[in-house]
C-alpha atoms as a PDB file:
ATOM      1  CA  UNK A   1     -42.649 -21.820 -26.080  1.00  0.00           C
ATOM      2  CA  UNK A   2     -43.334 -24.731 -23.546  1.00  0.00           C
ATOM      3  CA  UNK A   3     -44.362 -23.699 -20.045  1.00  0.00           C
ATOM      4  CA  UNK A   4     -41.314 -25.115 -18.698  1.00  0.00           C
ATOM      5  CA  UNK A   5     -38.897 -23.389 -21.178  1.00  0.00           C
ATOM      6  CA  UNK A   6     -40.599 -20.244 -20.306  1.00  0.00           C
ATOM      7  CA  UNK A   7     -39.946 -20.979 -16.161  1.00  0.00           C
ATOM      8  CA  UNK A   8     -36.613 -21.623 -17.062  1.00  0.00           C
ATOM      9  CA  UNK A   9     -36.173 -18.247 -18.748  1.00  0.00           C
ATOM     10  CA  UNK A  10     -38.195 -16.280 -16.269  1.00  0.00           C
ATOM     11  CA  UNK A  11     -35.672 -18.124 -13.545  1.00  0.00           C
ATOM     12  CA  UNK A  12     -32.933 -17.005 -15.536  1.00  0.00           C
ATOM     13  CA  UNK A  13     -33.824 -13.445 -15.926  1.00  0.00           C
ATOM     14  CA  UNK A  14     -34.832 -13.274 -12.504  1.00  0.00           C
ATOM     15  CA  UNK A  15     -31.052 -14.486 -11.375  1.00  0.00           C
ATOM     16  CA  UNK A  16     -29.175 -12.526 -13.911  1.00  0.00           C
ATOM     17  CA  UNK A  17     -31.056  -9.056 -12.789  1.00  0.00           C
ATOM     18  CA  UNK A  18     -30.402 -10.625  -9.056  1.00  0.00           C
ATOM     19  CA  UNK A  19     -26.469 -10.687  -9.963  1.00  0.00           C
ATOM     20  CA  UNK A  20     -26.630  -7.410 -11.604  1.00  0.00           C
ATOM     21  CA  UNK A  21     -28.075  -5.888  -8.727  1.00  0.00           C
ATOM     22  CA  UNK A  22     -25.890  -7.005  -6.249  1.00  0.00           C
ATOM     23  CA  UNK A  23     -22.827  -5.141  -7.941  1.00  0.00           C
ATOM     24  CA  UNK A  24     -24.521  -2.101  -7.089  1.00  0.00           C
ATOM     25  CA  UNK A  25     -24.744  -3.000  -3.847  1.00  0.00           C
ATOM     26  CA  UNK A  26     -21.363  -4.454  -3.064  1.00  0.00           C
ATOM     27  CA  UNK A  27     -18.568  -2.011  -3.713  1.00  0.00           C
ATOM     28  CA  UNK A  28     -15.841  -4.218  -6.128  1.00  0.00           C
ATOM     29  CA  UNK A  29     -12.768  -5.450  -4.575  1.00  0.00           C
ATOM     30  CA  UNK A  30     -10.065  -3.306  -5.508  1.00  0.00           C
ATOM     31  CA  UNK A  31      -7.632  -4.197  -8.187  1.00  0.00           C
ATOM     32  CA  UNK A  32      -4.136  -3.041  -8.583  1.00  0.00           C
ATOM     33  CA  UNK A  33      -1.102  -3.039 -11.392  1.00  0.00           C
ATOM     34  CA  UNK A  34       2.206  -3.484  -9.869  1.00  0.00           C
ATOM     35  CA  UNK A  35       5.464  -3.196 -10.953  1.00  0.00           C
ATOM     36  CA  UNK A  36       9.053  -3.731 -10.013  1.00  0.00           C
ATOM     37  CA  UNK A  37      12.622  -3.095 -10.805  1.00  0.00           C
ATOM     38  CA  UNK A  38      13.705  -6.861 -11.244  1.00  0.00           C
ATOM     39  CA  UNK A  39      12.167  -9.783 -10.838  1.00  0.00           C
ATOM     40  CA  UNK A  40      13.675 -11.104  -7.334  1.00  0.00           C
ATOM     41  CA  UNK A  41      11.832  -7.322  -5.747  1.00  0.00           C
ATOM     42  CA  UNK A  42       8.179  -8.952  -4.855  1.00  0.00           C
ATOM     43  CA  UNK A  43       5.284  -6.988  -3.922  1.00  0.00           C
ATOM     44  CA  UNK A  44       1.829  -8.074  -3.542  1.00  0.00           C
ATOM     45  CA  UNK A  45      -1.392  -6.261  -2.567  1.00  0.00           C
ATOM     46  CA  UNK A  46      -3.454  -7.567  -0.214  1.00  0.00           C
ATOM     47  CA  UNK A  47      -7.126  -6.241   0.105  1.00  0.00           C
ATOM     48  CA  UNK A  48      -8.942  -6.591   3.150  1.00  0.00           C
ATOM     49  CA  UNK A  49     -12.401  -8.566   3.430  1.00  0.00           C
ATOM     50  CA  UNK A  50     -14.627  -5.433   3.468  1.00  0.00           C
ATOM     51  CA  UNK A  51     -12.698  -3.652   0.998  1.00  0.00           C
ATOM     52  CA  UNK A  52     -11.948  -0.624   3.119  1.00  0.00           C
ATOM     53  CA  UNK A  53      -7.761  -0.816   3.384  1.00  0.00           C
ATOM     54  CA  UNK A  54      -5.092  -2.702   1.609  1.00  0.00           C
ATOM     55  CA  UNK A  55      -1.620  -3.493   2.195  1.00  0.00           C
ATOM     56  CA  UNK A  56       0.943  -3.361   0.247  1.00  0.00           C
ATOM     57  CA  UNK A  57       3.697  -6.954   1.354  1.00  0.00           C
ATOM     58  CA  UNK A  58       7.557  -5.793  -0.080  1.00  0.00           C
ATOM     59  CA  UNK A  59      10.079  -8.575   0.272  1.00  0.00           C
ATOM     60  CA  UNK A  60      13.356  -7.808  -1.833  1.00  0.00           C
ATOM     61  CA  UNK A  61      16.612 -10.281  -1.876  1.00  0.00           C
ATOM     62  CA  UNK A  62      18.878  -7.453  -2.081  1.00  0.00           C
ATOM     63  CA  UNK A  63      17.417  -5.230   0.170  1.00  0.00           C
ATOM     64  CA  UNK A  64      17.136  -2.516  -2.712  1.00  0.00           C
ATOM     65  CA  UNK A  65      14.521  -1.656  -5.134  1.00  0.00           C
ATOM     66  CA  UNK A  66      11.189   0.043  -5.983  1.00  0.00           C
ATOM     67  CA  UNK A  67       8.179  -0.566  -7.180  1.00  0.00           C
ATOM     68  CA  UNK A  68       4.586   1.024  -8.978  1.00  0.00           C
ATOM     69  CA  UNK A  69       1.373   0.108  -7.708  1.00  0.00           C
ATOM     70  CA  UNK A  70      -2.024   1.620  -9.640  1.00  0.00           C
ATOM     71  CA  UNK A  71      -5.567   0.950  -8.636  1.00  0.00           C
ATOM     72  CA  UNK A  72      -6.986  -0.172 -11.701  1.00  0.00           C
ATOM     73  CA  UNK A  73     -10.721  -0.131 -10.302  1.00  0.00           C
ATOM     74  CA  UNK A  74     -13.564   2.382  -9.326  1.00  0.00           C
ATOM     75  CA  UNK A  75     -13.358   1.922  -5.492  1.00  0.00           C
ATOM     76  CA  UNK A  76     -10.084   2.632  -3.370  1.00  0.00           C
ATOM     77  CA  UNK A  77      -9.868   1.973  -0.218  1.00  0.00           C
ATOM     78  CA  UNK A  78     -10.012   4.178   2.736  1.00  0.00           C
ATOM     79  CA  UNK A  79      -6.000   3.145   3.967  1.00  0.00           C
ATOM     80  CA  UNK A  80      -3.558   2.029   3.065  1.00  0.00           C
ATOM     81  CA  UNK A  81      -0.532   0.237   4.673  1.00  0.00           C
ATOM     82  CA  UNK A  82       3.131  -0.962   3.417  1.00  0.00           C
ATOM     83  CA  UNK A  83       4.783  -4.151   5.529  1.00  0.00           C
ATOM     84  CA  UNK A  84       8.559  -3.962   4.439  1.00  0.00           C
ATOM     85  CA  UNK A  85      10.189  -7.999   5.214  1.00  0.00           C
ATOM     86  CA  UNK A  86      13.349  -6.654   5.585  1.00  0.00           C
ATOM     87  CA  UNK A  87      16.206  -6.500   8.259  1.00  0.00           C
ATOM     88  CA  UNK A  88      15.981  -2.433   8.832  1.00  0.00           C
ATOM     89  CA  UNK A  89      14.565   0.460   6.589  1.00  0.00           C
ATOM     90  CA  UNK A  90      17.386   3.106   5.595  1.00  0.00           C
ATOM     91  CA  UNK A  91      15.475   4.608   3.250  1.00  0.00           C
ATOM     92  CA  UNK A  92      11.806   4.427   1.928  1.00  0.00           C
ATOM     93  CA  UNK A  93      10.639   7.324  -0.437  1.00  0.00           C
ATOM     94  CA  UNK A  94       6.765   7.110  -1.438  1.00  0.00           C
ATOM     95  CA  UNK A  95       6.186   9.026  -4.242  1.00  0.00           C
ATOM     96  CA  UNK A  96       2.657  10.735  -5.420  1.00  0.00           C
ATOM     97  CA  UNK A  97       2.177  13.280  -8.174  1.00  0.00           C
ATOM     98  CA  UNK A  98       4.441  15.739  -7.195  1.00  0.00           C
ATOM     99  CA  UNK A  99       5.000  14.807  -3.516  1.00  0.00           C
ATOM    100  CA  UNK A 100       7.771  12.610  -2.001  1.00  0.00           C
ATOM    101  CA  UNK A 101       7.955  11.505   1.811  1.00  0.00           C
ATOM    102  CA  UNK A 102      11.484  10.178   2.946  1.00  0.00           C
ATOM    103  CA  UNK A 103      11.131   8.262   5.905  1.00  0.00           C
ATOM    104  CA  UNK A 104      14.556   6.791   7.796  1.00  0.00           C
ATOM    105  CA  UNK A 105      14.724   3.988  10.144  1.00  0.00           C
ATOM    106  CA  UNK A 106      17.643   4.313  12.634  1.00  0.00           C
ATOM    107  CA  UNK A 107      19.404   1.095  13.033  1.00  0.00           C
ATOM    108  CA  UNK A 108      20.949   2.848  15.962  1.00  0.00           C
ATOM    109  CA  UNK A 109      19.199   1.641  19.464  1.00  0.00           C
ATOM    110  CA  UNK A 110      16.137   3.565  19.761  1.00  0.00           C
ATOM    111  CA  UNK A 111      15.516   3.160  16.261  1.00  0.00           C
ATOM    112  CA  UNK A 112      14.581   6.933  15.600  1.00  0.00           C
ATOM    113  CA  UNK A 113      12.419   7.562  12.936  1.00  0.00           C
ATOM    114  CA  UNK A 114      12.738  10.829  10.673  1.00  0.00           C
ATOM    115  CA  UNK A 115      10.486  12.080   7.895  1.00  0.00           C
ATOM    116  CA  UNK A 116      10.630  15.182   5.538  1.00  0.00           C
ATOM    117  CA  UNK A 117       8.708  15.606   2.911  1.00  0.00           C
ATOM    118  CA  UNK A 118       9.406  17.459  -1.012  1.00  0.00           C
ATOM    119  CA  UNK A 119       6.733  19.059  -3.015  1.00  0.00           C
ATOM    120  CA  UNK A 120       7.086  20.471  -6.126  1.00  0.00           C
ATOM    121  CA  UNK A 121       9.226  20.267  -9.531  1.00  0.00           C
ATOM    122  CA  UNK A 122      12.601  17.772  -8.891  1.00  0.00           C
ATOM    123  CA  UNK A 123      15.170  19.557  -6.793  1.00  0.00           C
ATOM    124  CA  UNK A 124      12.918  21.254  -4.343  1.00  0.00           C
ATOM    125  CA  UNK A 125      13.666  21.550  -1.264  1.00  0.00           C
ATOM    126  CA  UNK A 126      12.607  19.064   1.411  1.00  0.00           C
ATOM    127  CA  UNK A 127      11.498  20.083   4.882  1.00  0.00           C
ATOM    128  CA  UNK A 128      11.224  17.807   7.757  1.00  0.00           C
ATOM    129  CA  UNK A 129       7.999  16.901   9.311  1.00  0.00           C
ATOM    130  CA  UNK A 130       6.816  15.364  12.379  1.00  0.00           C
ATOM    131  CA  UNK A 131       3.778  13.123  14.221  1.00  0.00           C
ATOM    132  CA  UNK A 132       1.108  14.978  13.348  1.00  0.00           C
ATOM    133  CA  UNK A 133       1.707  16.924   9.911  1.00  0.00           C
ATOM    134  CA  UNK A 134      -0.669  15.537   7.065  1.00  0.00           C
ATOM    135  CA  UNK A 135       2.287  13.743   5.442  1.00  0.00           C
ATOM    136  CA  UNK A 136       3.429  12.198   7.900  1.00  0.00           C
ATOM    137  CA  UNK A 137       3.746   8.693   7.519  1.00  0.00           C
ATOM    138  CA  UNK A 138       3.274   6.290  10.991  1.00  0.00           C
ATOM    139  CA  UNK A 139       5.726   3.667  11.280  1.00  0.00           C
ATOM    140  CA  UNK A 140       6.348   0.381  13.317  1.00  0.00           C
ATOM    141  CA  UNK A 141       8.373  -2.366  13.615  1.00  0.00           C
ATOM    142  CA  UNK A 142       6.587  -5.722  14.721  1.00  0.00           C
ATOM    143  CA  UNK A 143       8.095  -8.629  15.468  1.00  0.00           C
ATOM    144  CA  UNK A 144       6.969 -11.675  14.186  1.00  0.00           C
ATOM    145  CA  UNK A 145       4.805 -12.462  16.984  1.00  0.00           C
ATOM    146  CA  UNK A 146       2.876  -9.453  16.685  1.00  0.00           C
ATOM    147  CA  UNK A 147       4.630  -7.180  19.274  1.00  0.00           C
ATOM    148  CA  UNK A 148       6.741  -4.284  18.583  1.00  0.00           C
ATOM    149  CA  UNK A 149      10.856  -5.078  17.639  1.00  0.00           C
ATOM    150  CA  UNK A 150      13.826  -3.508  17.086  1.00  0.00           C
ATOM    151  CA  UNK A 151      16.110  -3.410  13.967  1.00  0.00           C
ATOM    152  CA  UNK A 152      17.956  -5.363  12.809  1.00  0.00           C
ATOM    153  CA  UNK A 153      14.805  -7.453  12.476  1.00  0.00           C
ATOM    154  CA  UNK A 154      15.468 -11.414  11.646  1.00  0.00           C
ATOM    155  CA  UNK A 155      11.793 -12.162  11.210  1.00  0.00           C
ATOM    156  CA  UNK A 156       8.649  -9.521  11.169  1.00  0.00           C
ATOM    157  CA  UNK A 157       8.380  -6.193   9.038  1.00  0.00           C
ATOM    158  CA  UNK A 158       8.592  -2.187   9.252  1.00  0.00           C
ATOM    159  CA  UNK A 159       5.002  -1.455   8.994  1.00  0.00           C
ATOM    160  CA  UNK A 160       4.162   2.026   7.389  1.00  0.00           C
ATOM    161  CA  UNK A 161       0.965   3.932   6.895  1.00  0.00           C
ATOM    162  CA  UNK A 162       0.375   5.739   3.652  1.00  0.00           C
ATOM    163  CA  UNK A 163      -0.490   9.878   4.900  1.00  0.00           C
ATOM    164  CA  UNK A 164      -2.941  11.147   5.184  1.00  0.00           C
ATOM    165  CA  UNK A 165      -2.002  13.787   2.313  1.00  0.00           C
ATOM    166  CA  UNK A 166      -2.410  10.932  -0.181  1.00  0.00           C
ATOM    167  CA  UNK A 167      -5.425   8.959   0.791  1.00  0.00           C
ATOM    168  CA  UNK A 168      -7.243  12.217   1.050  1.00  0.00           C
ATOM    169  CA  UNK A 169      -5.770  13.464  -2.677  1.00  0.00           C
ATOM    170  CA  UNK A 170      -7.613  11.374  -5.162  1.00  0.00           C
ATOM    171  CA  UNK A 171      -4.194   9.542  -6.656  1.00  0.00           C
ATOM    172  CA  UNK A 172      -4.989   6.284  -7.652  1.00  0.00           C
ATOM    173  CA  UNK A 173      -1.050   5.631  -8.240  1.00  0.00           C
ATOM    174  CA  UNK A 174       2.290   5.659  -6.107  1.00  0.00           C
ATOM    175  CA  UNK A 175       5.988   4.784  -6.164  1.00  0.00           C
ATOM    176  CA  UNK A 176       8.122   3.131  -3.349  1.00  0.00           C
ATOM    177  CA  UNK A 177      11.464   2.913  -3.295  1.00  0.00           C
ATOM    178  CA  UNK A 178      13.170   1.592  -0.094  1.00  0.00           C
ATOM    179  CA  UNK A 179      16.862   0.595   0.973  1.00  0.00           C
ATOM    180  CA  UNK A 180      17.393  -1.976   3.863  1.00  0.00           C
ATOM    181  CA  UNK A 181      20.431  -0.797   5.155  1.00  0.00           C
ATOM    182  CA  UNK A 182      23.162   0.674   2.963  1.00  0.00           C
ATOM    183  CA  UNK A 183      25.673  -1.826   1.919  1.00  0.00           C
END
């Protein structure tokens, strides 16, 4: 082997161990597998740039639907946030193994919001929950330019944090399904 063919293949061995080092010391973005009822329901995941929370962007013509989302890598991140871009939020249930949180959205002045959460086989019973309570899911409504709104909302989104009950369970998968207002 020339000298210069075997520089070129030190170099290269040199850079590939380089590369494969540096995946061990940069977690992987997460990825994620999402799916929706029909096609006009989009929902995107958006990961931030250290890799530590993602959000989860719903936009839905009809202002009904639901949706799966699945990590399908090694890391997950730390939070996790949904942004509805609808007019109100009737309804949103986010589903987890055997858990289901039902969070309402007044459209009412005030905009009250009320949780209660079910556990267990289909038909249990669901009690309500409040600021505080490990399922408890925090929610906003922020106007497009940043500050908190009202609903109806004509442009911005309901903004709600996944509980802590799931980020601290190990689930790599959820379900969402959410109703604007009923029709």
């Amino acid at each position: 082997m020339s000298a210069c063919a075997a520089m070129l293949s030190a170099a290269g061995l040199a850079l590939a161990l380089s590369v494969a080092g540096c995946d061990r010391l940069v977690p992987a973005t997460p990825a994620y597998s999402v799916t929706t009822d029909r096609p006009d329901n989009v929902v995107t995941v958006v990961v931030s740039d250290n890799a530590d929370s993602a959000t989860v962007e719903v936009r839905s013509q009809t202002g009904i639907g639901s949706a799966s989302v699945a990590s399908t890598s090694r890391h997950v991140p730390d939070g996790l946030r949904l942004r509805f871009y609808l007019s109100g939020l009737e309804e949103l249930r986010f589903s987890y193994g055997s858990t289901t949180v039902l969070v309402s959205v007044s459209s009412a002045p005030g905009n009250e919001v009320r949780q209660a959460v079910t556990q267990g086989p289909p038909g249990a019973v669901a009690r309500e929950i409040r600021p505080g309570d490990d399922f408890w899911m925090t929610t906003r409504i922020v106007g497009e330019d940043g500050r908190p709104a009202s609903v109806p909302l004509t442009n911005g989104y309901i903004q709600v944090d996944a509980p802590e009950d799931y980020l601290r369970s190990g689930q790599r998968a959820f379900a969402i399904h959410w109703i604007d207002f009923y029709r």
